[in-house]
C-alpha atoms as a PDB file:
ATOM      1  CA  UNK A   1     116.451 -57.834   1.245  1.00  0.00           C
ATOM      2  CA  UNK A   2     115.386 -54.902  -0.713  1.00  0.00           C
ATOM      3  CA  UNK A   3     113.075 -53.707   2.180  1.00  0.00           C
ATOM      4  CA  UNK A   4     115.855 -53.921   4.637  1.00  0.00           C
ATOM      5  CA  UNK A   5     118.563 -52.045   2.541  1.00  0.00           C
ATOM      6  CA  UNK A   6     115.957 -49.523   1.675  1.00  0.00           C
ATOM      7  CA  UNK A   7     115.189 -48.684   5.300  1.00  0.00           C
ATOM      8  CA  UNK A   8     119.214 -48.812   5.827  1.00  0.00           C
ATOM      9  CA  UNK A   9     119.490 -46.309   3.540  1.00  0.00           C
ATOM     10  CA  UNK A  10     116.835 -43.540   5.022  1.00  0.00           C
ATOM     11  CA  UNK A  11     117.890 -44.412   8.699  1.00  0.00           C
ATOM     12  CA  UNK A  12     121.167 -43.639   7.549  1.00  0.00           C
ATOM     13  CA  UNK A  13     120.345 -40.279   5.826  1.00  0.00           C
ATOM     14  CA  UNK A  14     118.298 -39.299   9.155  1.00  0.00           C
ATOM     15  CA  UNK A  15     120.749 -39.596  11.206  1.00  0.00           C
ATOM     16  CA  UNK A  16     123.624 -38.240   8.996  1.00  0.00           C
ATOM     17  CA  UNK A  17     120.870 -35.335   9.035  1.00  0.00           C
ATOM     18  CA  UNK A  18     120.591 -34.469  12.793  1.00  0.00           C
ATOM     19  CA  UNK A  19     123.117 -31.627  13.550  1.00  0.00           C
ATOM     20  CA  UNK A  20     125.063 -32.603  15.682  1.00  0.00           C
ATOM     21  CA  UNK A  21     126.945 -35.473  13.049  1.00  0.00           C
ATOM     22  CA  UNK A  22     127.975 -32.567  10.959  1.00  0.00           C
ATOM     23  CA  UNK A  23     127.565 -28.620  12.783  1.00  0.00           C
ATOM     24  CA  UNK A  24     130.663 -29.137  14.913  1.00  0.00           C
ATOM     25  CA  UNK A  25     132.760 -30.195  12.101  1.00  0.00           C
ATOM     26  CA  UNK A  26     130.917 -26.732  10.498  1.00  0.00           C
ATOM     27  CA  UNK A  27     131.459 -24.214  13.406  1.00  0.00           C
ATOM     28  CA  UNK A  28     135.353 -25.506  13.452  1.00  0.00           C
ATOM     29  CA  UNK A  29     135.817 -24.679  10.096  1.00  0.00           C
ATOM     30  CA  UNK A  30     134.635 -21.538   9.930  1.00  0.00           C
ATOM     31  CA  UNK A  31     136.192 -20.343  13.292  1.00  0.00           C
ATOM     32  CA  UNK A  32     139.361 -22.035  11.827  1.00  0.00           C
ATOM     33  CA  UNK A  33     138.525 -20.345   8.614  1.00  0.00           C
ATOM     34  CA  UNK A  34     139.240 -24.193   6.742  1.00  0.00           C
ATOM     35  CA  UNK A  35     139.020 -23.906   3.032  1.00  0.00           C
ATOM     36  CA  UNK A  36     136.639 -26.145   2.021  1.00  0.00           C
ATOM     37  CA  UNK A  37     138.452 -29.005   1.276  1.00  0.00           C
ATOM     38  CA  UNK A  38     139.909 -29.080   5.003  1.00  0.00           C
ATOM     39  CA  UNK A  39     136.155 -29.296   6.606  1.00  0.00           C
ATOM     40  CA  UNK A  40     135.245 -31.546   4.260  1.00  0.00           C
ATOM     41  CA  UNK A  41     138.107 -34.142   4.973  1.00  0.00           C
ATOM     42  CA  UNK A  42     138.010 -33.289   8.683  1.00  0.00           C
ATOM     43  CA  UNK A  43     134.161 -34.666   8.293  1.00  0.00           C
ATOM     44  CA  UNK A  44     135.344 -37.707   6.405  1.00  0.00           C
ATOM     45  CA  UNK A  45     137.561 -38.378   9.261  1.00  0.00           C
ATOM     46  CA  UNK A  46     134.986 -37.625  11.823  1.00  0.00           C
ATOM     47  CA  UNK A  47     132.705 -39.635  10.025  1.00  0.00           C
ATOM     48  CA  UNK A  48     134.728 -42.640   9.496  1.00  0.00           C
ATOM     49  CA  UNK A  49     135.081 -42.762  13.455  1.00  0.00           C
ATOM     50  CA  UNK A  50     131.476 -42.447  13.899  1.00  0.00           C
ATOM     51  CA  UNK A  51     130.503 -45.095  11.280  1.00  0.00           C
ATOM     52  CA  UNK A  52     133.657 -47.796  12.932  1.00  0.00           C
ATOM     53  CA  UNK A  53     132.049 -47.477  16.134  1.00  0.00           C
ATOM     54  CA  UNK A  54     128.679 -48.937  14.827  1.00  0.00           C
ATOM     55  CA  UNK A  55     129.778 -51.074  12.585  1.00  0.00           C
ATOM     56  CA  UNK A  56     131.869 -52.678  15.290  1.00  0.00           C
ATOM     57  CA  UNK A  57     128.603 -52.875  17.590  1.00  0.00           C
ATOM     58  CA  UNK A  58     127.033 -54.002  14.392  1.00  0.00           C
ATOM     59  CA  UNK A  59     129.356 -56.866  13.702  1.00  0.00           C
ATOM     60  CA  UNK A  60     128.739 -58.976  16.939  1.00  0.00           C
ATOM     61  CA  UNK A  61     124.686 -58.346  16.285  1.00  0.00           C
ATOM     62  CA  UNK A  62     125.101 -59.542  13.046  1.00  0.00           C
ATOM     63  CA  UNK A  63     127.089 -62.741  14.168  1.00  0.00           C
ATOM     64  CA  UNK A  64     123.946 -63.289  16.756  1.00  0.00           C
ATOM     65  CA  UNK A  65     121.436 -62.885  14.308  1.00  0.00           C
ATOM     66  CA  UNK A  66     123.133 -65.425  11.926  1.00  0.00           C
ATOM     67  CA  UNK A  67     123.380 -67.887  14.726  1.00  0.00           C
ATOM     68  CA  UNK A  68     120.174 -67.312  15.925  1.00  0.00           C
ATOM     69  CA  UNK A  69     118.654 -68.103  12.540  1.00  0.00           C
ATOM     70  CA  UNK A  70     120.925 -71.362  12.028  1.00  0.00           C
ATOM     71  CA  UNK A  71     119.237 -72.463  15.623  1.00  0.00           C
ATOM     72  CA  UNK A  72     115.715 -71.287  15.109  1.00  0.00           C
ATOM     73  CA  UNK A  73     114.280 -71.390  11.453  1.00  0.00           C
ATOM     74  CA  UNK A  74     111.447 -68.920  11.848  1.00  0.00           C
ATOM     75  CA  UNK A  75     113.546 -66.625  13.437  1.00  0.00           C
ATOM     76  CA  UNK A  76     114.384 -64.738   9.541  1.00  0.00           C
ATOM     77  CA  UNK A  77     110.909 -64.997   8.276  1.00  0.00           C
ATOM     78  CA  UNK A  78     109.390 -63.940  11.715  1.00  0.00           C
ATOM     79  CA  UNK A  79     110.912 -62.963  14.758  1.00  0.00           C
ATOM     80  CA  UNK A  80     113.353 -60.544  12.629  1.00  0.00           C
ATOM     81  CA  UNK A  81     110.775 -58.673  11.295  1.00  0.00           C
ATOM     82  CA  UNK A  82     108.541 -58.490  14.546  1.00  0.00           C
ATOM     83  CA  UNK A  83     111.779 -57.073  16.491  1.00  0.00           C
ATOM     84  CA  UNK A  84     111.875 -54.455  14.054  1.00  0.00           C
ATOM     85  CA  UNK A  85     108.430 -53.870  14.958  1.00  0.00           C
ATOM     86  CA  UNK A  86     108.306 -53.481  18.054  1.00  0.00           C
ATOM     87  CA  UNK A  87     111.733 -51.058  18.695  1.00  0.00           C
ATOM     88  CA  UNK A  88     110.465 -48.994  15.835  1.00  0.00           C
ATOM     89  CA  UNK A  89     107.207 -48.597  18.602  1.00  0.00           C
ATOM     90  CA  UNK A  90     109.537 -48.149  21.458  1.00  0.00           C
ATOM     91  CA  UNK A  91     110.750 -45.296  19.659  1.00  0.00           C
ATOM     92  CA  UNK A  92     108.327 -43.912  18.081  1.00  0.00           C
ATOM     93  CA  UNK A  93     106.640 -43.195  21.657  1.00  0.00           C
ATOM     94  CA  UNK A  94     109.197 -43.068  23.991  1.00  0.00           C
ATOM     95  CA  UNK A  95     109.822 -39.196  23.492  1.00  0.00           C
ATOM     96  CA  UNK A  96     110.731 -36.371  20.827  1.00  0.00           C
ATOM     97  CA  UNK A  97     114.504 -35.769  21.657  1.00  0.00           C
ATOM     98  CA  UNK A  98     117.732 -37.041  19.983  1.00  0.00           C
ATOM     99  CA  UNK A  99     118.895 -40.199  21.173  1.00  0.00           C
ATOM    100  CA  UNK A 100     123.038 -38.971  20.517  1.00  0.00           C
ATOM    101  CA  UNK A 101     124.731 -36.818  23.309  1.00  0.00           C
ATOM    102  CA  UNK A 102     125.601 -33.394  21.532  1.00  0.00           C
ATOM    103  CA  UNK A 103     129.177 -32.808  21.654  1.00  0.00           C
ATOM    104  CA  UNK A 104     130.421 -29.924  23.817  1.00  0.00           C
ATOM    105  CA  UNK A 105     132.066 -27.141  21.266  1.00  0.00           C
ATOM    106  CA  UNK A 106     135.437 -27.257  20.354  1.00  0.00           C
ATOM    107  CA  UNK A 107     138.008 -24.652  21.247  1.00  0.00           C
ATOM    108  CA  UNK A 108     140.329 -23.118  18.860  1.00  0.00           C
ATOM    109  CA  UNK A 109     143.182 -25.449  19.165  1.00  0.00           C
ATOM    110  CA  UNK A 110     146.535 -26.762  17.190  1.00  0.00           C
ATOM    111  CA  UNK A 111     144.113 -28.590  14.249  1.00  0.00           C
ATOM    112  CA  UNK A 112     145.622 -31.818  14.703  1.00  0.00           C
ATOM    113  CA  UNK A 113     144.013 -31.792  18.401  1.00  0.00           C
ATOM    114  CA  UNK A 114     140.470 -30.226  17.208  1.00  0.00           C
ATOM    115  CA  UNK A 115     140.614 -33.510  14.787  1.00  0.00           C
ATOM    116  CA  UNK A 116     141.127 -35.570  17.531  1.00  0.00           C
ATOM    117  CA  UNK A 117     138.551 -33.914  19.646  1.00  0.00           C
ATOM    118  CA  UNK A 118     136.129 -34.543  16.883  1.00  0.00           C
ATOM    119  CA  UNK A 119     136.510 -38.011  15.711  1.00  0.00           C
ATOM    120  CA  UNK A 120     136.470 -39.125  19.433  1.00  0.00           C
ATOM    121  CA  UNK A 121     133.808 -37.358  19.999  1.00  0.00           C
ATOM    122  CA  UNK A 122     131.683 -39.403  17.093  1.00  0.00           C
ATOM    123  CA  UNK A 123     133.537 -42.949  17.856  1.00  0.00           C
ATOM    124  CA  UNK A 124     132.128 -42.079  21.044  1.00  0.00           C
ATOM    125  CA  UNK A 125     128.307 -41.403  20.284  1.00  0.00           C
ATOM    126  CA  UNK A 126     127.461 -44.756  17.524  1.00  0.00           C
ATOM    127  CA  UNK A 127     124.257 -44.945  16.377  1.00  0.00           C
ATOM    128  CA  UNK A 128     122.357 -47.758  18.328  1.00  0.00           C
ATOM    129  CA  UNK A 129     119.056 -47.254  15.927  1.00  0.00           C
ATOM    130  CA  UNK A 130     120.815 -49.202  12.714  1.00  0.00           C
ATOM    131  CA  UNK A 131     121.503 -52.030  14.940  1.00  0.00           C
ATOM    132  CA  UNK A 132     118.477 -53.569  14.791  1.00  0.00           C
ATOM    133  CA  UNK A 133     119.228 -53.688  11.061  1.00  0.00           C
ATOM    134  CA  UNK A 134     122.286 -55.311  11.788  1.00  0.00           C
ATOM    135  CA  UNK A 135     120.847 -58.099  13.509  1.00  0.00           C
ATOM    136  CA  UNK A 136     118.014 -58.572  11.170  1.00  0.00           C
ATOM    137  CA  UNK A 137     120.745 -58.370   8.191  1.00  0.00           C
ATOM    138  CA  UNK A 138     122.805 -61.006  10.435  1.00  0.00           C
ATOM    139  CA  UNK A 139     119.743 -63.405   9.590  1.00  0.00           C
ATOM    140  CA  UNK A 140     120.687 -63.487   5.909  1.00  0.00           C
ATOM    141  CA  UNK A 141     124.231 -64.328   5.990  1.00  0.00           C
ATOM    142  CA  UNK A 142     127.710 -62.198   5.784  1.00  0.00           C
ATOM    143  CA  UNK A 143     126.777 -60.499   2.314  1.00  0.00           C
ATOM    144  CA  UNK A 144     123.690 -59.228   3.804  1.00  0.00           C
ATOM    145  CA  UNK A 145     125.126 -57.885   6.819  1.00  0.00           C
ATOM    146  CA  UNK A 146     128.357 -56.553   4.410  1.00  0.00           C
ATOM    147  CA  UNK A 147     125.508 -54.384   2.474  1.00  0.00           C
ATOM    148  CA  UNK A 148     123.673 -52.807   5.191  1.00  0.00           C
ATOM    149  CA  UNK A 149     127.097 -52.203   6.850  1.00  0.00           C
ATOM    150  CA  UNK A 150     128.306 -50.861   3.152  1.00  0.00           C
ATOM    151  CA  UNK A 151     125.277 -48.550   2.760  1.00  0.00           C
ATOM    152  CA  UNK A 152     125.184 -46.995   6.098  1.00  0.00           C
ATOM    153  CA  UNK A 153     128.710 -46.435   5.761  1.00  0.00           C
ATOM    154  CA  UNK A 154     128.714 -45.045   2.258  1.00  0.00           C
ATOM    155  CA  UNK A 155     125.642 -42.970   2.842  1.00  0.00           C
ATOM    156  CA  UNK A 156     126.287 -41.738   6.317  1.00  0.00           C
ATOM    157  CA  UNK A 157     129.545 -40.229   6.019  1.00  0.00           C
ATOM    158  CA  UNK A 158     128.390 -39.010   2.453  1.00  0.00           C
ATOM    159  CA  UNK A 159     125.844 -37.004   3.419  1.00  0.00           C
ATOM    160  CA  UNK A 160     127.767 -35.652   6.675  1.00  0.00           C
ATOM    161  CA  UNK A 161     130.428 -34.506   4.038  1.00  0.00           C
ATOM    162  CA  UNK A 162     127.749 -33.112   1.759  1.00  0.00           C
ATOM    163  CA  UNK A 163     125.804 -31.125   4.278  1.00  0.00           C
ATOM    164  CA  UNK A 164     129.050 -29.711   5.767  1.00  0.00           C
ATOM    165  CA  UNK A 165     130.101 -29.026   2.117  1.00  0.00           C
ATOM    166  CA  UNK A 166     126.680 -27.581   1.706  1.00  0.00           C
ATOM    167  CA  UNK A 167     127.271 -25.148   4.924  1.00  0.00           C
ATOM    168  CA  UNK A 168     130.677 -24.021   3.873  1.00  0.00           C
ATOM    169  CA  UNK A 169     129.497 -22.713   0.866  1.00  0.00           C
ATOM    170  CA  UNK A 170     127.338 -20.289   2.380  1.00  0.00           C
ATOM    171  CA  UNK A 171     123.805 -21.498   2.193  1.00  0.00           C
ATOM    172  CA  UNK A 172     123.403 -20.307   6.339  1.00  0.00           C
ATOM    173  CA  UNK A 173     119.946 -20.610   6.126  1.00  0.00           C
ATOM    174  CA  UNK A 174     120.153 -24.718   6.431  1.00  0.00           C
ATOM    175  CA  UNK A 175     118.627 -25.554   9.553  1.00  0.00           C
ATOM    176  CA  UNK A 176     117.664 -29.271  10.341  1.00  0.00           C
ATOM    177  CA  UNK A 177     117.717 -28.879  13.705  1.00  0.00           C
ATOM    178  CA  UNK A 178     113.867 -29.035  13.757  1.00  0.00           C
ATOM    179  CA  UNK A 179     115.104 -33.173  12.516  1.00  0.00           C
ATOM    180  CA  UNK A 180     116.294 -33.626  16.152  1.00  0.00           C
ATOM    181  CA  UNK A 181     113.147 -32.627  18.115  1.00  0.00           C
ATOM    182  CA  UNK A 182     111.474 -35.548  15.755  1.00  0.00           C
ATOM    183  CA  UNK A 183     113.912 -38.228  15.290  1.00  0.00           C
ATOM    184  CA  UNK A 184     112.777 -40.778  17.317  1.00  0.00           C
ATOM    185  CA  UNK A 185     109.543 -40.414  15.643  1.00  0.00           C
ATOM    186  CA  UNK A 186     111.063 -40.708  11.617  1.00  0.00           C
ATOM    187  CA  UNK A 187     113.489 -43.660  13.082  1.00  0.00           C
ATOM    188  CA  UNK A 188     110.314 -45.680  14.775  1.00  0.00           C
ATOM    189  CA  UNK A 189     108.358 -45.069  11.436  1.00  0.00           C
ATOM    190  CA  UNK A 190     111.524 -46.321   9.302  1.00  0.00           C
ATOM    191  CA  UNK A 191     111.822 -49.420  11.480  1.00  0.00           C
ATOM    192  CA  UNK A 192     107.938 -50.159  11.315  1.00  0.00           C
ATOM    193  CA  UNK A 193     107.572 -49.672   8.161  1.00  0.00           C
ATOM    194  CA  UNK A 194     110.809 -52.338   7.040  1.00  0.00           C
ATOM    195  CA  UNK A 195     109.310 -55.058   9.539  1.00  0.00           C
ATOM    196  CA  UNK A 196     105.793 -54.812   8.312  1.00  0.00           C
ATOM    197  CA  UNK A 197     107.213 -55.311   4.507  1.00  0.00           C
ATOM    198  CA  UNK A 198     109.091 -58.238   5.871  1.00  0.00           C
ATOM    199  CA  UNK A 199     105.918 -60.341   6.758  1.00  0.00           C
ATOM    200  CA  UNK A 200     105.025 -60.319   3.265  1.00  0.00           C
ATOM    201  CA  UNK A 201     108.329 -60.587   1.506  1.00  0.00           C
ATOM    202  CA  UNK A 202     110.856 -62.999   1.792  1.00  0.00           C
ATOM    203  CA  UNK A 203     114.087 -61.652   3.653  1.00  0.00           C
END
């Protein structure tokens, strides 16, 4: 369980990495000239709609993964860990670029409608990486699939805020977007790397 909340955890930061969860929320703020405390709950709320759009995908994977291991036995100690695997190799090779649509840029609008605009534009665009986590964490039981879902939601929308936060303040020179041209390269590694563990520890 360890393994799997570890690799929850820096999938998570990755993706909460890649621009385009956090430089719209940025470029708003300072066209809107937001104090910081307005971009950063604008990216909370943006965040939040992100994260409920996984989690929601991540619920009915994690009821299929706990009725797949009631029904099959090796499924936990086995066939979860060799699905992780094998999509962390689909990814790894199937290309450089990012695997979320960048949103189209905002235009100055009444802020209750650039909001909007934003936090559909994230409930829109959930991460499909973490839900192979999901399903694997589905294997365990409900409290297993309740911490994954707890630290991707706690660390996702924590680092969005922080890395807005960060950009506000006037460190301009913060540029991940090299992240993007290598994502699907970190994400295959971080799902390799949490199946191989789980063939030699218990999940």
């Amino acid at each position: 369980m360890i393994q799997l909340l570890t690799g929850a955890l820096l999938l998570s930061l990755l993706h909460a990495a890649i621009p385009n969860h956090w430089a719209p929320v940025l470029a708003v703020a300072r066209a809107e000239h937001w104090p910081l405390r307005r971009a950063v709950g604008v990216t909370l709320v943006a965040g939040l709609a992100h994260v409920l759009s996984t989690v929601l995908l991540g619920l009915g994977l994690g009821l299929l993964g706990w009725r797949l291991s009631a029904a099959f036995s090796q499924f936990a100690g086995v066939a979860a860990p060799a699905l992780l695997v094998v999509i962390g190799l689909l990814y790894a090779f199937s290309g450089a670029g990012h695997t979320h649509p960048d949103p189209e840029p905002v235009p100055v609008r009444p802020r209750g409608r650039v909001v909007l605009g934003l936090a559909a534009t994230m409930f829109l665009a959930p991460c499909l990486e973490i839900q192979t986590f999901f399903l694997t964490a589905g294997t365990r039981g409900p409290l297993a699939l309740a911490l994954v879902m707890g630290t991707y939601l706690v660390v996702s929308v924590g680092a969005m805020s922080t890395l807005v936060a960060v950009g506000h303040t006037g460190l301009r020179r913060l540029n991940l977007t090299g992240l993007a041209r290598h994502e699907r390269r970190f994400t295959g590694a971080v799902l390799v790397l949490v199946g191989v563990a789980g063939f030699f520890v218990d999940w």
